[in-house]
Protein backbone atom coordinates (compact mmCIF):
# COMPACT_ATOMS: atom_id res chain seq x y z
CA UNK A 1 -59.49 34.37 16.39
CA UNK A 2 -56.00 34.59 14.58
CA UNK A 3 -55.54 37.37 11.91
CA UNK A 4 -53.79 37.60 9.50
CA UNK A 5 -52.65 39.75 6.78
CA UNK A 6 -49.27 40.44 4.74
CA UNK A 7 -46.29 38.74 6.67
CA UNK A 8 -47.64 40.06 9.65
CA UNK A 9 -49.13 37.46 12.34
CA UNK A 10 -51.37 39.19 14.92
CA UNK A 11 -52.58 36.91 17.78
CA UNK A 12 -56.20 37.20 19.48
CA UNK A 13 -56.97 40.09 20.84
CA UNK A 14 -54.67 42.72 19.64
CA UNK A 15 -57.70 45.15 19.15
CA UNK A 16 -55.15 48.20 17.60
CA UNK A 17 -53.68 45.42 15.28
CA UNK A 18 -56.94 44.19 14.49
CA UNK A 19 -58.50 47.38 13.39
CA UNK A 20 -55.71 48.81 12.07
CA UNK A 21 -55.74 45.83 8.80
CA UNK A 22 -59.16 45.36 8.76
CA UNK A 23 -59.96 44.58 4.98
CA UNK A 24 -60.92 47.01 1.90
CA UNK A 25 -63.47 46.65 0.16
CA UNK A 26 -64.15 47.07 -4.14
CA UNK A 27 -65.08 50.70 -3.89
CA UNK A 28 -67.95 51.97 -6.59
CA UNK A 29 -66.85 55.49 -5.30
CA UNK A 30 -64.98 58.00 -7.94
CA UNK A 31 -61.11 58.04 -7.36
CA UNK A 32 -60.04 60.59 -4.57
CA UNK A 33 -56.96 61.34 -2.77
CA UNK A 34 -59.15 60.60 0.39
CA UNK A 35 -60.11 57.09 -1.27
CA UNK A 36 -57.18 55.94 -2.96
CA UNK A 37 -56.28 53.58 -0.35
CA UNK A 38 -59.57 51.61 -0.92
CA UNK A 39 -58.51 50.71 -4.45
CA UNK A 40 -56.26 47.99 -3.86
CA UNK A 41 -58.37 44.60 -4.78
CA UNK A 42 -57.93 43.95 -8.20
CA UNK A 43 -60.24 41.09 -7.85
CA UNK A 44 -62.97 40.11 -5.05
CA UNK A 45 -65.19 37.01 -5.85
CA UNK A 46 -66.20 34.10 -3.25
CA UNK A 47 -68.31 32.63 -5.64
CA UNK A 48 -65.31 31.71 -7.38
CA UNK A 49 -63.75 28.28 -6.11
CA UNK A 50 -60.26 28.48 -7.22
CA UNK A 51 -59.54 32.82 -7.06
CA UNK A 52 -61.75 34.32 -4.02
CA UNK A 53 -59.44 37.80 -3.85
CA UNK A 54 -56.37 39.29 -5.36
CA UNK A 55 -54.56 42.61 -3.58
CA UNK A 56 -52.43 44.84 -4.34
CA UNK A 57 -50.23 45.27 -1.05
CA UNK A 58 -47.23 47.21 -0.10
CA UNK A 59 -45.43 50.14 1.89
CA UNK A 60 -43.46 53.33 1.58
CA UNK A 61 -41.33 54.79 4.39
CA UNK A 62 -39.51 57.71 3.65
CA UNK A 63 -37.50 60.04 6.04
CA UNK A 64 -34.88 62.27 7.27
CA UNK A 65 -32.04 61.79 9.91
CA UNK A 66 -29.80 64.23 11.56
CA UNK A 67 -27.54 63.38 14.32
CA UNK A 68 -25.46 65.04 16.51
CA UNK A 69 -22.94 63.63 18.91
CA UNK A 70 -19.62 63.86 20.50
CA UNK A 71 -18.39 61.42 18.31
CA UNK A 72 -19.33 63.03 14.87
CA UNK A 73 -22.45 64.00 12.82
CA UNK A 74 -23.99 62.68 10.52
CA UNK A 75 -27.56 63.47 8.14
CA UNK A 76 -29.31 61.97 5.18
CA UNK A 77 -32.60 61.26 3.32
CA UNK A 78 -33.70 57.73 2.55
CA UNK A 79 -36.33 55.86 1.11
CA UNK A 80 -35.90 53.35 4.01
CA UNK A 81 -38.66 50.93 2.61
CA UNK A 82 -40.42 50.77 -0.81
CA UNK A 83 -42.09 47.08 -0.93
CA UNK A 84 -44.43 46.21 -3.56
CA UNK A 85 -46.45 43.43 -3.60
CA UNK A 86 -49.58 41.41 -3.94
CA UNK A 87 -51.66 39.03 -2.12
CA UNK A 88 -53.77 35.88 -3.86
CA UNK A 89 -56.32 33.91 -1.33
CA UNK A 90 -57.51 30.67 -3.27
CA UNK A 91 -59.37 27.80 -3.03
CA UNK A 92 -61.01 29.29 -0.01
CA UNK A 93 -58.02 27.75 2.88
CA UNK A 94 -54.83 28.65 0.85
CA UNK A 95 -53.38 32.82 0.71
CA UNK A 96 -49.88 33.43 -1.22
CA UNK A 97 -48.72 36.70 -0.43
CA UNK A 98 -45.45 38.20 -1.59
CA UNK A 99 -43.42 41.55 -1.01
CA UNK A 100 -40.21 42.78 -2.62
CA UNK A 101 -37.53 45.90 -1.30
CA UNK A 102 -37.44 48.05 -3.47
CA UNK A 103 -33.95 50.11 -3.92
CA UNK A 104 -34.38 54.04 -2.97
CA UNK A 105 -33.43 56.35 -5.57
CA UNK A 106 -29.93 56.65 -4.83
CA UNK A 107 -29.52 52.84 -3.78
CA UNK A 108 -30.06 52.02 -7.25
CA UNK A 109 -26.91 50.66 -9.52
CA UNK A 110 -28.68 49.14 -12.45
CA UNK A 111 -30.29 46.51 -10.05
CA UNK A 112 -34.00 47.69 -8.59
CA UNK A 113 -34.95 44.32 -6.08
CA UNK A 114 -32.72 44.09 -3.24
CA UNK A 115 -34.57 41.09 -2.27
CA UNK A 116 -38.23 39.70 -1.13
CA UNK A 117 -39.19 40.75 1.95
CA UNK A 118 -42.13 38.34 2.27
CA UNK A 119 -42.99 35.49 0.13
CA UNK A 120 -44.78 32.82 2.06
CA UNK A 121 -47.93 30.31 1.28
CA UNK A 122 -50.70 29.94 4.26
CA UNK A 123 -53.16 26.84 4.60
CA UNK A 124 -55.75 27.56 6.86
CA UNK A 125 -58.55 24.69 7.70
CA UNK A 126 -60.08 26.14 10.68
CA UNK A 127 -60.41 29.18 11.89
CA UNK A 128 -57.92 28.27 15.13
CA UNK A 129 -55.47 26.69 12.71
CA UNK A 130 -52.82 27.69 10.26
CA UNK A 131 -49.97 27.10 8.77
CA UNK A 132 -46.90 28.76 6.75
CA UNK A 133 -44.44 28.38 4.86
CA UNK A 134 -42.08 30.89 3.02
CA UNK A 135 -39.88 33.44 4.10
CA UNK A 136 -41.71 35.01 7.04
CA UNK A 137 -41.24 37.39 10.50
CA UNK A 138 -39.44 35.49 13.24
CA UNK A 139 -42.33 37.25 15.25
CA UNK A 140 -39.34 37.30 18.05
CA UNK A 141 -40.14 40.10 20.68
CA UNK A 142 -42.97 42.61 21.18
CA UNK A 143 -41.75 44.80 18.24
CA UNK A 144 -40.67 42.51 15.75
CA UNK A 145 -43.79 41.00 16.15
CA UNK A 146 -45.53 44.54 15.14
CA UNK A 147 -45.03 45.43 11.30
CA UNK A 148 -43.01 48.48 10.53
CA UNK A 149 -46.62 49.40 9.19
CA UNK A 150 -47.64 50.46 13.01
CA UNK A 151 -44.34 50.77 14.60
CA UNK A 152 -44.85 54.36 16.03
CA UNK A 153 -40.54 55.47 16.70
CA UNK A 154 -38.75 55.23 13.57
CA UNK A 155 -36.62 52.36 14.89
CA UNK A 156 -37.03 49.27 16.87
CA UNK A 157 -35.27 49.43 20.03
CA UNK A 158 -31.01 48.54 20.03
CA UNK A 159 -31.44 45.28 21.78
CA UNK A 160 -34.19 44.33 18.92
CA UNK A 161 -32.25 44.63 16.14
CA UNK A 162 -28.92 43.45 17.61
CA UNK A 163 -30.31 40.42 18.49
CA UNK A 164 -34.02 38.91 16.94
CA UNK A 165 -34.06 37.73 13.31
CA UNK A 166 -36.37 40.08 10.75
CA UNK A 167 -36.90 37.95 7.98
CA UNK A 168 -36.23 34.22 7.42
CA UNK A 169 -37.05 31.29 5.25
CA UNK A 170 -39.22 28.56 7.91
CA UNK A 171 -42.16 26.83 8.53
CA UNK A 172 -44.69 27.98 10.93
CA UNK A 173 -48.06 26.61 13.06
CA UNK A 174 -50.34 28.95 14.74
CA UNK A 175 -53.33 27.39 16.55
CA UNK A 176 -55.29 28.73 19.03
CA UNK A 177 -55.72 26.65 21.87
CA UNK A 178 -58.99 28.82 23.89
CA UNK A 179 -59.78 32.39 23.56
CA UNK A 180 -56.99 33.35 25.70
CA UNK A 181 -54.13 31.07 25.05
CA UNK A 182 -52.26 30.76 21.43
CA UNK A 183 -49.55 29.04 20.06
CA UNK A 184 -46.74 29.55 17.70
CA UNK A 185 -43.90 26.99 16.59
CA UNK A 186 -41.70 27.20 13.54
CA UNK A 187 -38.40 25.72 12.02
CA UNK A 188 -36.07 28.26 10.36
CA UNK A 189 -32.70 28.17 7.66
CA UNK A 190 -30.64 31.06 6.46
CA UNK A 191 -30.46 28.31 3.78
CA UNK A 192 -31.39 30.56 1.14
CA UNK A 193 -30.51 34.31 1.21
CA UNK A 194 -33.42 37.22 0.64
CA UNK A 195 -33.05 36.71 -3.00
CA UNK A 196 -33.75 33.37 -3.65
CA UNK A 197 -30.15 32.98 -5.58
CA UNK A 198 -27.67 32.29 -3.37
CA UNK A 199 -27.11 29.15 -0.84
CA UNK A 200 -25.58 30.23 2.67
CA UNK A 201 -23.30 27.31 3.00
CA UNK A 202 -25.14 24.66 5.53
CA UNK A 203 -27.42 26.97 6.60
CA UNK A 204 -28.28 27.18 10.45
CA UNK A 205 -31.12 25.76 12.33
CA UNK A 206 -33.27 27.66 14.17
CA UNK A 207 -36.48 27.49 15.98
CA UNK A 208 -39.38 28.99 17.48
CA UNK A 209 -41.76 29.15 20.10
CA UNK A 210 -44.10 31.76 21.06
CA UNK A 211 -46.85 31.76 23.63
CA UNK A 212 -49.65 34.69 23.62
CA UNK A 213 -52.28 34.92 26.95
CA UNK A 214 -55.03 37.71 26.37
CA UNK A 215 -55.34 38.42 29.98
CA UNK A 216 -58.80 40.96 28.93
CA UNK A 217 -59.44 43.01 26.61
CA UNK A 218 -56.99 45.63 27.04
CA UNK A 219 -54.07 43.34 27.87
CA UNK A 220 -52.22 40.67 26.18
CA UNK A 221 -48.76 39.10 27.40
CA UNK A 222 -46.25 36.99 25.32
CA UNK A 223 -43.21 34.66 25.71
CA UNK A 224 -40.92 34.20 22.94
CA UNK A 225 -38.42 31.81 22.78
CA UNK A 226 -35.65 31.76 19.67
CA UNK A 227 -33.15 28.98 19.69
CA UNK A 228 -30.15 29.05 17.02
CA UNK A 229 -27.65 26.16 16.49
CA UNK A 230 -24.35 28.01 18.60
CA UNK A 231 -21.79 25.89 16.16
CA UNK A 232 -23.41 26.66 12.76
CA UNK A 233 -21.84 29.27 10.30
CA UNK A 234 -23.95 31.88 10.21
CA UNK A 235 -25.55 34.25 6.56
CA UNK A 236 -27.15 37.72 6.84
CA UNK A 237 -30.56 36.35 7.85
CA UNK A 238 -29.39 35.67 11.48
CA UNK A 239 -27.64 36.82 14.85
CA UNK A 240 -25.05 35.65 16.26
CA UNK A 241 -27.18 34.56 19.51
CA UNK A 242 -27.90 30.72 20.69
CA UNK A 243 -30.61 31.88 22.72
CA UNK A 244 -33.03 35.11 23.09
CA UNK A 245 -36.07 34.54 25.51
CA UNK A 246 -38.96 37.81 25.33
CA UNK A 247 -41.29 38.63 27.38
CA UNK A 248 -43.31 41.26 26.36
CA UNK A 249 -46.77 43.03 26.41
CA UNK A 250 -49.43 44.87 25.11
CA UNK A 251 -51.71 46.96 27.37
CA UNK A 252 -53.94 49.50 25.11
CA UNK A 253 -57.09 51.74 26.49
CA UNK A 254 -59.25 53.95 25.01
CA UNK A 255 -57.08 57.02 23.74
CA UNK A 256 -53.60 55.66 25.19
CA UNK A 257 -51.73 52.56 25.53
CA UNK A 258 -48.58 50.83 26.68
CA UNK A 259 -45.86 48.42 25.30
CA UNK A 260 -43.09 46.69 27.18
CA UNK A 261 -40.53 43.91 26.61
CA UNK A 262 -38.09 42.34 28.51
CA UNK A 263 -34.96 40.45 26.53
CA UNK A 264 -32.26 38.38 27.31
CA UNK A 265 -29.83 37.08 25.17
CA UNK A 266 -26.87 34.44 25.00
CA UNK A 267 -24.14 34.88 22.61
CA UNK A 268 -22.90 32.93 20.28
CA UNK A 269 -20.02 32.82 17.40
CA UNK A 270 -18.18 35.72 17.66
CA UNK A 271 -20.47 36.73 20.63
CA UNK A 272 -19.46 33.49 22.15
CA UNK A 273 -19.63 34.28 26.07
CA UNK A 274 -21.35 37.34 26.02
CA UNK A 275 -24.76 37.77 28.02
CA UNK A 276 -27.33 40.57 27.39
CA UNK A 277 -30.36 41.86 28.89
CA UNK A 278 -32.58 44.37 27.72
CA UNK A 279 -36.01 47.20 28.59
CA UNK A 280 -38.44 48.61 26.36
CA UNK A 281 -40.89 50.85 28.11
CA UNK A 282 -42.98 52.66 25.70
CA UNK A 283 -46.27 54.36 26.66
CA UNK A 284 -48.35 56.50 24.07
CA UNK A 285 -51.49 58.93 23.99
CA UNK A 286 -54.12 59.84 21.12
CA UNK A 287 -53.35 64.09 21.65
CA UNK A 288 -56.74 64.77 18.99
CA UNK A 289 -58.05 61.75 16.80
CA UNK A 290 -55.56 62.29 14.49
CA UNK A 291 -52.40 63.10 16.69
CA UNK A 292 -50.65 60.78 18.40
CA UNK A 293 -47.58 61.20 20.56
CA UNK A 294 -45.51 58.26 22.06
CA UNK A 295 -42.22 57.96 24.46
CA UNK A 296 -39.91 54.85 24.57
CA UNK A 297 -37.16 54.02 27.12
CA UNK A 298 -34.93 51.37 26.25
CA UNK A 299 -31.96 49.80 27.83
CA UNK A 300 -29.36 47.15 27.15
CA UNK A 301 -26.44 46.20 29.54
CA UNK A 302 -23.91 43.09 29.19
CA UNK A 303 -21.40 41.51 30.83
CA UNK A 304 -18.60 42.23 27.51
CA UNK A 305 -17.66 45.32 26.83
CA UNK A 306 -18.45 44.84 23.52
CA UNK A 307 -21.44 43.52 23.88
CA UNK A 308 -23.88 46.29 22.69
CA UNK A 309 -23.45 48.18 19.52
CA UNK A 310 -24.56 51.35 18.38
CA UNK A 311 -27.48 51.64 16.21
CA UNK A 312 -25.86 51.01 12.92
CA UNK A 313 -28.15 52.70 10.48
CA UNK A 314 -27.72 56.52 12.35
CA UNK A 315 -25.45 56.57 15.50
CA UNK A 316 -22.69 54.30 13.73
CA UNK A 317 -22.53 56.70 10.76
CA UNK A 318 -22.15 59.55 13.04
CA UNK A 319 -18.90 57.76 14.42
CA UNK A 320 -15.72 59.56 12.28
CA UNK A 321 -13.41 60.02 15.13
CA UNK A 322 -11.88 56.03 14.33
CA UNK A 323 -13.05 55.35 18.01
CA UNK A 324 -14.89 51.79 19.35
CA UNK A 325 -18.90 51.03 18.63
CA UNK A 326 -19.36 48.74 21.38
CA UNK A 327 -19.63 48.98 24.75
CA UNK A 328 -21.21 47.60 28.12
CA UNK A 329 -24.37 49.50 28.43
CA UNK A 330 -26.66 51.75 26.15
CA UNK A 331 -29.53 53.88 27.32
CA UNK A 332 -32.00 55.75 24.77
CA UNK A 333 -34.45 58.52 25.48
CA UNK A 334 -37.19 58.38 22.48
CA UNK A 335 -40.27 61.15 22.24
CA UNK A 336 -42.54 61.57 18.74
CA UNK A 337 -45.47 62.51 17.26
CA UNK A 338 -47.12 61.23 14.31
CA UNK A 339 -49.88 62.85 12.38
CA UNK A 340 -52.63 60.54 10.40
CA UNK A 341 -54.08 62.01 7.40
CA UNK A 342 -55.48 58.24 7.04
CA UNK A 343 -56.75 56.69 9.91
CA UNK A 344 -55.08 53.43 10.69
CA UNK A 345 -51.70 54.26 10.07
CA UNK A 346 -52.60 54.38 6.47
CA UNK A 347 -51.09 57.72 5.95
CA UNK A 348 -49.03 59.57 8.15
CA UNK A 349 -46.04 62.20 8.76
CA UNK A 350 -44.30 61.64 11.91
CA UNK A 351 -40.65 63.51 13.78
CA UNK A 352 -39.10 62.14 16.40
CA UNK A 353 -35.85 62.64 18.52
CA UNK A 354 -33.83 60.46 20.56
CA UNK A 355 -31.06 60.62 22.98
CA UNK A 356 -28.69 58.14 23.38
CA UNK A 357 -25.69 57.18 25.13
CA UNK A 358 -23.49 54.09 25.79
CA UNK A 359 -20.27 53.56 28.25
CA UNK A 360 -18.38 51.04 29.11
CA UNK A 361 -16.57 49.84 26.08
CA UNK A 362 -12.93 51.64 24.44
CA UNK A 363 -15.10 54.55 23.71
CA UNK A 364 -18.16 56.02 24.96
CA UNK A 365 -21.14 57.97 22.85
CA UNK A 366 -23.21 60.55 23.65
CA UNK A 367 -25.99 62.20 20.91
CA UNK A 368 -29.00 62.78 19.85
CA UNK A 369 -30.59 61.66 16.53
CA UNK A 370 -33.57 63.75 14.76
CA UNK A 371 -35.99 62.17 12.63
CA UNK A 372 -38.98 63.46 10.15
CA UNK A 373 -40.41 61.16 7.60
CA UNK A 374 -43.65 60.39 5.72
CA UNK A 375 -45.15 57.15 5.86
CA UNK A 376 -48.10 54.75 4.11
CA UNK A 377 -49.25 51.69 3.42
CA UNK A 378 -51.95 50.03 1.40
């Protein structure tokens, strides 16, 4: 069965996924801190024919960052995601849900939205079909695919963000084809910016597919395949990349589990020539019921020597020595834990530290980055 909820599109059989947004309920229970998070429907009535359900939805992710390098240091506090939002199912097929980013506290310069993070319409007729429209997730790779809700690191990978598209305007068809096979297509534009104010120029074309096989049910394997028009100009919604092909996993057991992707990617635009390929081992074990600890190896190597960057929310900031960003091949060392007051990711405060280094380009890096950080959703 698909499931869906938020912007996030979960194919059959992802049994953490599944669990981890199963639905609240109205709650006749007196307000608690232990019960807060199942006071979110405003509204719940299937006896109505035009409003079944309204929801209040949303995130915060707030956290700490040290790093340390042979390049320069750098440290800071952000509210890296405050999103707001609500979600409408109607006329029994049909669910609008929308999300906005929120600015953090010292982000903010008389303007509070920095954009919508998810705004999209669904019209589902069967239970095997849907389909969407709005700006969405490119679903592009193993961890894009997973919301930041129940990303366990802090970050997605290098390769990840250097090269998949987060957010995008599109239309999208899931359909499940058997229990074990599914489906996704879509048509995307960086026609409109995050907004909804400003026109990109042309806009770019880009398009989707995604297979998903559920091989049991501990295992599911996907194969992703993002095309992007090489000659258009290209806005902030996209990457400079004609082609990225993914093939990726998700292996969970009682207790434990394991994700892994594979990437390659073909430039384009300024990136015009250069060839990538990336790893994302990352295996992770329930300590107690309520403490989990995960490890992630990644690696990216190219055939440019300036064809990985550093991570440019920490290690790039770090960088005050004038020196290069880019270079041939970057390996990252990642180890966590993450504490749930909230089952189901609901509530949690997590730390983290990763090593990194990349060669190959005018300048190498070396460093580690330190993380600690509170997050919910709801």
């Amino acid at each position: 069965m698909l499931v869906l909820f938020a912007g996030d599109t979960l194919l059959a059989g992802d049994k953490s996924s599944k669990a981890a947004i199963e639905e609240t309920t109205v709650s006749d229970e007196s307000w608690s801190f232990a019960n807060l998070w199942d006071h979110t429907i405003f509204y719940d009535n299937e006896e109505n024919s035009f409003i079944q359900k309204v929801t209040f939805i949303g995130r915060f992710h707030g956290q700490y960052h040290y790093v340390d390098s042979d390049r320069g240091h750098d440290d800071d506090w952000e509210e890296r995601r405050i999103r707001p939002g609500f979600k409408f199912n109607f006329l029994n097929d049909f669910m609008f849900a929308m999300e906005a980013n929120i600015r953090g506290v010292d982000d903010i310069h008389g303007e509070y939205l920095k954009g919508w993070d998810n705004f999209y319409l669904d019209w589902k007729p069967s239970k095997d079909l849907k389909f969407r429209v709005g700006r969405q997730k490119s679903n592009t790779s193993r961890e894009r695919f997973t919301s930041s809700r129940f990303v366990i690191p802090f970050n997605r990978s290098r390769l990840v963000l250097q090269s998949t598209v987060d957010k995008i305007m599109g239309a999208s068809v899931f359909y499940n084809i058997n229990d074990k096979v599914t489906v996704q297509t879509g048509i995307f534009s960086d026609l409109l910016d995050g907004k909804f104010q400003d026109f990109e120029g042309s806009g770019s074309a880009n398009a989707l597919l995604k297979l998903g096989y559920r091989m049991n049910d501990n295992t599911q394997f996907y194969l992703d395949y993002w095309w992007a028009d090489p000659k258009a100009d290209r806005g902030p919604e996209t990457r400079p990349y004609a082609h990225v092909v993914s093939l990726n996993s998700l292996n969970e057991w009682e207790g434990y589990g394991l994700q892994t992707d594979l990437l390659y990617t073909s430039g384009a635009a300024e990136r015009d020539g250069q060839n990538t390929w990336g790893l994302v081992f990352m295996p992770w074990y329930n300590i107690t019921p309520k403490l989990r600890g995960v490890f992630r190896y990644q690696l990216a190597s190219s055939n440019s020597d300036t064809g990985v960057s550093l991570q440019k929310r920490y290690e790039s900031r770090a960088v005050t020595d004038g020196g290069g960003k880019q270079g041939r091949i970057y390996n990252a060392f990642y180890a966590g834990l993450d504490y749930q007051f909230l089952n189901k990711d609901r509530l949690k405060l997590m730390i983290g530290s990763e090593y990194s280094n990349m060669s190959g380009g005018k300048d190498d890096f070396s460093g580690w980055t330190h993380f600690a950080g509170v997050r919910t959703w709801w």
